[in-house]
C-alpha atoms as a PDB file:
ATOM      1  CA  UNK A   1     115.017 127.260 116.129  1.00  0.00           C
ATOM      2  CA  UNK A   2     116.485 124.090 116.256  1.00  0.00           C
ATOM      3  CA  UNK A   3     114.043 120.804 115.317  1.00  0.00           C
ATOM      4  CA  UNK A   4     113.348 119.067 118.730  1.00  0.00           C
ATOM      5  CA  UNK A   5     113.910 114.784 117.867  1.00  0.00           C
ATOM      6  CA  UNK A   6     111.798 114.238 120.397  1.00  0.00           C
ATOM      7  CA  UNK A   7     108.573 115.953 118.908  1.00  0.00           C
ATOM      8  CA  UNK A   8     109.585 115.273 116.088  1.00  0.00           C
ATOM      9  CA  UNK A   9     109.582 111.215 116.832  1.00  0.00           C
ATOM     10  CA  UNK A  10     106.120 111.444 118.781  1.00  0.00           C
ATOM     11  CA  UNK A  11     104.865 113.658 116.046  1.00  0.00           C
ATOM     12  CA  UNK A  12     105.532 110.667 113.524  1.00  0.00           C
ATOM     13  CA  UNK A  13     104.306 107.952 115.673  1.00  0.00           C
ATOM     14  CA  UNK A  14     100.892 109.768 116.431  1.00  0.00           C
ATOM     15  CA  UNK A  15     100.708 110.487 112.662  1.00  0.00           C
ATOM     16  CA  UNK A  16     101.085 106.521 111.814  1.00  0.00           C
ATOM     17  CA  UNK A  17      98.691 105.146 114.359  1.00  0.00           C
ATOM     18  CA  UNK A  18      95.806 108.107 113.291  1.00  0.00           C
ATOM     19  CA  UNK A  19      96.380 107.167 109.593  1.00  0.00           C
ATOM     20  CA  UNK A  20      96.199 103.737 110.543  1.00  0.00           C
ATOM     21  CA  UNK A  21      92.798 103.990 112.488  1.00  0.00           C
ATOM     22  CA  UNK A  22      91.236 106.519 109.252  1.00  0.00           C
ATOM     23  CA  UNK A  23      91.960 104.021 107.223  1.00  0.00           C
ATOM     24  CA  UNK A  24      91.418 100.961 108.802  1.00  0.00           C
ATOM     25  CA  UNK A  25      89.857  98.159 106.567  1.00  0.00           C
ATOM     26  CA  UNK A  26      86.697  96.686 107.941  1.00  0.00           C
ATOM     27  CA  UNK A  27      88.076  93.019 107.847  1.00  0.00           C
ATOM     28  CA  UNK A  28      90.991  94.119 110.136  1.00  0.00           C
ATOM     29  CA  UNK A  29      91.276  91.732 112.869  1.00  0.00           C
ATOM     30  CA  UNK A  30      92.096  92.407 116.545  1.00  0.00           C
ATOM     31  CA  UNK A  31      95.779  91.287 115.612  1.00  0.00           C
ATOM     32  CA  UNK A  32      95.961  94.186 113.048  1.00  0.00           C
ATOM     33  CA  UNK A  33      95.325  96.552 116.104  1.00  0.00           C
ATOM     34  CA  UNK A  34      97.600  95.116 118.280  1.00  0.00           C
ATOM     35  CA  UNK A  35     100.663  95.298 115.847  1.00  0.00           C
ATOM     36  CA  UNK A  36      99.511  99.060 115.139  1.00  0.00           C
ATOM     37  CA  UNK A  37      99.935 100.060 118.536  1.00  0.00           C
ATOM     38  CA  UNK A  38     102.947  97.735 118.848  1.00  0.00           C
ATOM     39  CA  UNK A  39     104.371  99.752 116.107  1.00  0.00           C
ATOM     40  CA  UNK A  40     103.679 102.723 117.743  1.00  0.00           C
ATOM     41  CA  UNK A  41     105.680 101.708 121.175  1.00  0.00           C
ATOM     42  CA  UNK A  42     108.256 100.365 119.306  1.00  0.00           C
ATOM     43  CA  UNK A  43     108.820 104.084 117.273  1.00  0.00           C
ATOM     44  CA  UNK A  44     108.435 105.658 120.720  1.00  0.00           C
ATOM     45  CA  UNK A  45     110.998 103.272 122.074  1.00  0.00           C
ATOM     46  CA  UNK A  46     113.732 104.869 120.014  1.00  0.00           C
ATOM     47  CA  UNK A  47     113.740 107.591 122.394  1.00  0.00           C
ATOM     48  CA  UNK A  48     116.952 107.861 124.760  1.00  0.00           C
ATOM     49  CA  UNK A  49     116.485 106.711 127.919  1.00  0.00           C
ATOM     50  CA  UNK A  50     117.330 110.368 129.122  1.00  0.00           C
ATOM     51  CA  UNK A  51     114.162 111.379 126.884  1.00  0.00           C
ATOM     52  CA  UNK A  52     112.118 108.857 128.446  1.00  0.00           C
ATOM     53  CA  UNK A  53     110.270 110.856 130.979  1.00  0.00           C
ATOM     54  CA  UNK A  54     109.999 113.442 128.691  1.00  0.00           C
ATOM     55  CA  UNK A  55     107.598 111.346 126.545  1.00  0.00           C
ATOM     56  CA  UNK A  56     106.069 110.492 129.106  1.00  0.00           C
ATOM     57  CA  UNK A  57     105.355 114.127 129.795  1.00  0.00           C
ATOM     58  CA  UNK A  58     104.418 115.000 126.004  1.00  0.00           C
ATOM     59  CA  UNK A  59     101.707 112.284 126.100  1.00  0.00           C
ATOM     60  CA  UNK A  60      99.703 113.732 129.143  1.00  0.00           C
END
C-alpha cells in the first residue's frame, strides 16, 4: 500500500506536540506553549491546499 503524506504529516506533527507536552520542563513559560502549537500549525500548513479539508477531517 502506498504511504499516505497526509497521515503521514499529521502523524509527525501530533508526535512533536505529545513529546513536547511529556516532556515539558516545569519553568516553561506560556511563550514555550504558544511556539509548540505554532510549530504544530506551521507542520500542518505544509499540506496542499487540495489536502486542506482533508486535515480538517483527520482531526475530528
Amino acid at each position: 500500500m502506498p504511504e499516505d503524506h497526509l497521515t503521514t504529516l499529521l502523524a509527525e506533527a501530533l508526535r512533536d506536540l505529545v513529546l513536547f507536552v511529556e516532556n515539558r520542563p516545569e519553568d516553561a513559560t506560556p511563550e514555550d506553549d504558544v511556539r509548540a502549537l505554532e510549530d504544530f500549525v506551521y507542520v500542518l500548513g505544509q499540506a496542499s491546499p487540495a489536502d486542506r479539508a482533508r486535515v480538517r477531517h483527520l482531526l475530528r
